[in-house]
C-alpha atoms as a PDB file:
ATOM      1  CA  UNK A   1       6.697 -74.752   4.913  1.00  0.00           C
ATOM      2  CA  UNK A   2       3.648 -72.405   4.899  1.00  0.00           C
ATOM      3  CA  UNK A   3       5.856 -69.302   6.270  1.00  0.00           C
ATOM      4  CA  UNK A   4       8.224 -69.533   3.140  1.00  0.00           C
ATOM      5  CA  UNK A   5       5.203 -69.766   0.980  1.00  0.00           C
ATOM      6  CA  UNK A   6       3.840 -66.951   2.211  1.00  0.00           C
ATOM      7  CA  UNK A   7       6.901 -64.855   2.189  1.00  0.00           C
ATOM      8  CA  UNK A   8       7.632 -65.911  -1.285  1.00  0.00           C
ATOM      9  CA  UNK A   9       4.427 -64.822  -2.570  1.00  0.00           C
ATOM     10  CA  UNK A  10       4.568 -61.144  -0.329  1.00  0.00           C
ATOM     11  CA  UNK A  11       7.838 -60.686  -2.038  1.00  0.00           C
ATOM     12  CA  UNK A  12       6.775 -61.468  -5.801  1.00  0.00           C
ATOM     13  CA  UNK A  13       3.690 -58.731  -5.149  1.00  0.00           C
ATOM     14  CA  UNK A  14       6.226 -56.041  -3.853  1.00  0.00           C
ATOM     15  CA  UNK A  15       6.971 -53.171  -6.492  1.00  0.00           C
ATOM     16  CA  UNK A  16      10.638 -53.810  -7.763  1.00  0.00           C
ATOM     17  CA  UNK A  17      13.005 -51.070  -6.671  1.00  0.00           C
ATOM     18  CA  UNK A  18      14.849 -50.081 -10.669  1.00  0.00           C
ATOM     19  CA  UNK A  19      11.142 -49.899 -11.578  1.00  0.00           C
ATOM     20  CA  UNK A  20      10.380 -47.520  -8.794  1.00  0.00           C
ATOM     21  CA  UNK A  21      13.723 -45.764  -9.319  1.00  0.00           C
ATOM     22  CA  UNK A  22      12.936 -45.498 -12.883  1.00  0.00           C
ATOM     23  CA  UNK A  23       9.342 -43.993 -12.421  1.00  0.00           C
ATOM     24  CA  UNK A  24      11.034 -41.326 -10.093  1.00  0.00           C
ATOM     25  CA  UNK A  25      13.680 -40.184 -12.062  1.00  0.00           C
ATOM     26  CA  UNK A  26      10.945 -39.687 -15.361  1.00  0.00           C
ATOM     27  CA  UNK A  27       8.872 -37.864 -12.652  1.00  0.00           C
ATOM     28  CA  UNK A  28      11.336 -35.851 -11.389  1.00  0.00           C
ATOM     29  CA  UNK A  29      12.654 -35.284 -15.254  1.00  0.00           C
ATOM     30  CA  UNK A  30       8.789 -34.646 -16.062  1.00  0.00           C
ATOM     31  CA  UNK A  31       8.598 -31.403 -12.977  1.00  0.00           C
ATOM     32  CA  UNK A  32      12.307 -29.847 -13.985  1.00  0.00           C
ATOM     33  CA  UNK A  33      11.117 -29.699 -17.619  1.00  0.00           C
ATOM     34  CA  UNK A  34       7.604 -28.143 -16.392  1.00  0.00           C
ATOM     35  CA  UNK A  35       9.488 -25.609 -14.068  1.00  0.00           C
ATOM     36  CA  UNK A  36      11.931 -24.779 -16.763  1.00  0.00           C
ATOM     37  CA  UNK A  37       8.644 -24.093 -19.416  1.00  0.00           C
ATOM     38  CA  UNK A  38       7.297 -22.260 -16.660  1.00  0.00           C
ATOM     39  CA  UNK A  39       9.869 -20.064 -15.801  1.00  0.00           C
ATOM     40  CA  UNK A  40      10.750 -18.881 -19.535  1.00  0.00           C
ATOM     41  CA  UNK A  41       7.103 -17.970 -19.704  1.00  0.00           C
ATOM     42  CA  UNK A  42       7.265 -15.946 -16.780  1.00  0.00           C
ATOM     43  CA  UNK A  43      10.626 -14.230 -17.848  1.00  0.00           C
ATOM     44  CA  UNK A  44       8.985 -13.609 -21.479  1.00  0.00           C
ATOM     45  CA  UNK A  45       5.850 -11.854 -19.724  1.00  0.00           C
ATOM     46  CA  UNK A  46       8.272  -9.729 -17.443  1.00  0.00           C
ATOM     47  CA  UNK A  47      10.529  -8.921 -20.459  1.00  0.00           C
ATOM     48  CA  UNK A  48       7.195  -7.946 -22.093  1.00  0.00           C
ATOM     49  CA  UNK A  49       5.997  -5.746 -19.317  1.00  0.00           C
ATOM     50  CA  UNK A  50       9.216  -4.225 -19.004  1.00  0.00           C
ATOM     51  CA  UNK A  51       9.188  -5.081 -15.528  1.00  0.00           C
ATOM     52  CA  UNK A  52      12.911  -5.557 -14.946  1.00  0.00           C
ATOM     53  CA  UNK A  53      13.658  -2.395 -15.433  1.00  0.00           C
ATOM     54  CA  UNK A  54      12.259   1.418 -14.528  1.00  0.00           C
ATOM     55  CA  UNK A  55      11.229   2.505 -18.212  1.00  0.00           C
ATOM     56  CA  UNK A  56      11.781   6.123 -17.008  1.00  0.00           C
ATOM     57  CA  UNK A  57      13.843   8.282 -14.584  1.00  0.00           C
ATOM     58  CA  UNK A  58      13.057   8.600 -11.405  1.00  0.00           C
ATOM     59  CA  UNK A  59      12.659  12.702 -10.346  1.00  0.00           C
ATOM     60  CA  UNK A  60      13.693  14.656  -7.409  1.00  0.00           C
ATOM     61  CA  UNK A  61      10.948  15.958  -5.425  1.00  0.00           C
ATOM     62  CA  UNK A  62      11.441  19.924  -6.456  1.00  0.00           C
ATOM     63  CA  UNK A  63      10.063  18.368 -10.319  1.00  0.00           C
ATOM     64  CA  UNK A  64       7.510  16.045  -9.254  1.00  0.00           C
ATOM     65  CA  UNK A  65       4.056  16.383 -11.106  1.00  0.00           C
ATOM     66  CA  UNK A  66       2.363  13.764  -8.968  1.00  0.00           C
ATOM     67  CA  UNK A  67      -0.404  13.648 -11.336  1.00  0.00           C
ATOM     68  CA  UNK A  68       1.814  13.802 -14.660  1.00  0.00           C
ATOM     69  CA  UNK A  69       4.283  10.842 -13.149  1.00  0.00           C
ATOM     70  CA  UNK A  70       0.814   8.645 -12.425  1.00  0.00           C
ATOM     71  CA  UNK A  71      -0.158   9.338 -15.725  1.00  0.00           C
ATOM     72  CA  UNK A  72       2.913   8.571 -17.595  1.00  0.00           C
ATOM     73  CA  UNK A  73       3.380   5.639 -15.616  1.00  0.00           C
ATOM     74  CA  UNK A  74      -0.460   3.649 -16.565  1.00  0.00           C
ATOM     75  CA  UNK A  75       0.337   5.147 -19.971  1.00  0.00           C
ATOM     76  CA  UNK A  76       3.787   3.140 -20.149  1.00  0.00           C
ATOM     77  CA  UNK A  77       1.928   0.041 -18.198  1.00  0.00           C
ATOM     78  CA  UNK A  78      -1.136   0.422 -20.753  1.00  0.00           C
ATOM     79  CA  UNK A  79       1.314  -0.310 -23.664  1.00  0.00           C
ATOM     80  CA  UNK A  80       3.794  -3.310 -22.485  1.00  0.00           C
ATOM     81  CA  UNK A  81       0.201  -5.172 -21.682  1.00  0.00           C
ATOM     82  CA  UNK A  82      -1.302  -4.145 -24.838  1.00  0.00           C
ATOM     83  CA  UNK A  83       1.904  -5.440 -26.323  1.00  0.00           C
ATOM     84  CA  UNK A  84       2.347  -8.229 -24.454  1.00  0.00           C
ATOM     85  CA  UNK A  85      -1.244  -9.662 -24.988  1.00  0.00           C
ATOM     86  CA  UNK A  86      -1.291  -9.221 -28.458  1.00  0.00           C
ATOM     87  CA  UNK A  87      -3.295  -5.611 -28.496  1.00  0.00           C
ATOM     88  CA  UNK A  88      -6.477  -7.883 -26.959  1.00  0.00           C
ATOM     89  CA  UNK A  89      -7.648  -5.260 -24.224  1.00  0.00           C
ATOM     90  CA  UNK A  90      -9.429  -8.026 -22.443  1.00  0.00           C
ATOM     91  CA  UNK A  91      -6.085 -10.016 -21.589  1.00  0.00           C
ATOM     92  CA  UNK A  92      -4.145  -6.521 -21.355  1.00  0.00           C
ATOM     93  CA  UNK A  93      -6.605  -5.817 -18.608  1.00  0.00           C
ATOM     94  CA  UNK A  94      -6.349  -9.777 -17.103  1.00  0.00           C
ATOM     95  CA  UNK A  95      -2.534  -9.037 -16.974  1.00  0.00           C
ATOM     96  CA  UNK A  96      -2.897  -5.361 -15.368  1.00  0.00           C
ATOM     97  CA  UNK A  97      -6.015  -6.794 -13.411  1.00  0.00           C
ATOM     98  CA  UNK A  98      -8.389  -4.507 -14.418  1.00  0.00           C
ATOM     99  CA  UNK A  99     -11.656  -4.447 -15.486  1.00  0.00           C
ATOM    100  CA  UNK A 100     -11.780  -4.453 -18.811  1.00  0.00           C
ATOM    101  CA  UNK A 101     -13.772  -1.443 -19.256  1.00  0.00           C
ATOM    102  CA  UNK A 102     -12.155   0.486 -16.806  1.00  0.00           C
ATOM    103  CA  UNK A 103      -8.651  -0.351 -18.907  1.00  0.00           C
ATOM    104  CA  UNK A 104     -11.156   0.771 -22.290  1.00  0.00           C
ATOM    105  CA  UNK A 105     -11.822   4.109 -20.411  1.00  0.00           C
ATOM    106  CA  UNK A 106      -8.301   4.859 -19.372  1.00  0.00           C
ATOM    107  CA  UNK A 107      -6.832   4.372 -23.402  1.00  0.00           C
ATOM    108  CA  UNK A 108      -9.598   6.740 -24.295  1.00  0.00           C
ATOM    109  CA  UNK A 109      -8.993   8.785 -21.565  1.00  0.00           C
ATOM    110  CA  UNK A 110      -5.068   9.213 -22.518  1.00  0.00           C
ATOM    111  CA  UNK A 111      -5.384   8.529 -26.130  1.00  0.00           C
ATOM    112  CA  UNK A 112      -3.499   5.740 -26.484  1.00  0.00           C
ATOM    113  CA  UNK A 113      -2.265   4.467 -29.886  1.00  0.00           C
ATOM    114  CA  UNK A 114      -0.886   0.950 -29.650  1.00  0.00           C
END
């Protein structure tokens, strides 16, 4: 008699499985909806930077300007931040991860209008 009270009460204290089933599936439903947020975020930044794509031709070696190509290229860089963060040079240079002086002196530096 004591053994079937005992079970009865260990089984009234155990978690029901739809409840259980139920808290999984919103949980589940909760991380696909905070992936999906995520990953349009992260497609809207790359879209901003202009990532997913070269924004210029690519030379062959007889026309290379080393210096002119590095230039062009933090110039083109400089801009899709600037854009992307709203023309605030502090998150521009957050997103590039630069210091945000050292992103100050390279606008001045190539006169950048944005």
């Amino acid at each position: 008699m004591r053994n079937q009270n005992f079970l009865k009460s260990v089984s009234r204290n155990l978690p029901q499985p739809e409840r259980k089933t139920r808290a999984n599936q919103e949980t589940f439903r909760g991380r696909i909806e905070d992936l999906s947020q995520l990953a349009a975020e992260l497609t809207a930044k790359l879209d901003a930077l202009e990532l997913l794509v070269l924004p210029y031709h690519i030379p062959s070696v007889e026309e290379v300007d080393f210096y002119a190509q590095v230039r062009n290229f933090e110039i083109s860089l400089i801009k899709s931040a600037m854009k992307c963060a709203g023309r605030s040079q502090v998150k521009a240079a957050n997103l590039l991860r630069l210091n945000p002086t050292t992103l100050n002196s390279k606008i001045k530096a190539y006169k950048i209008v944005y």
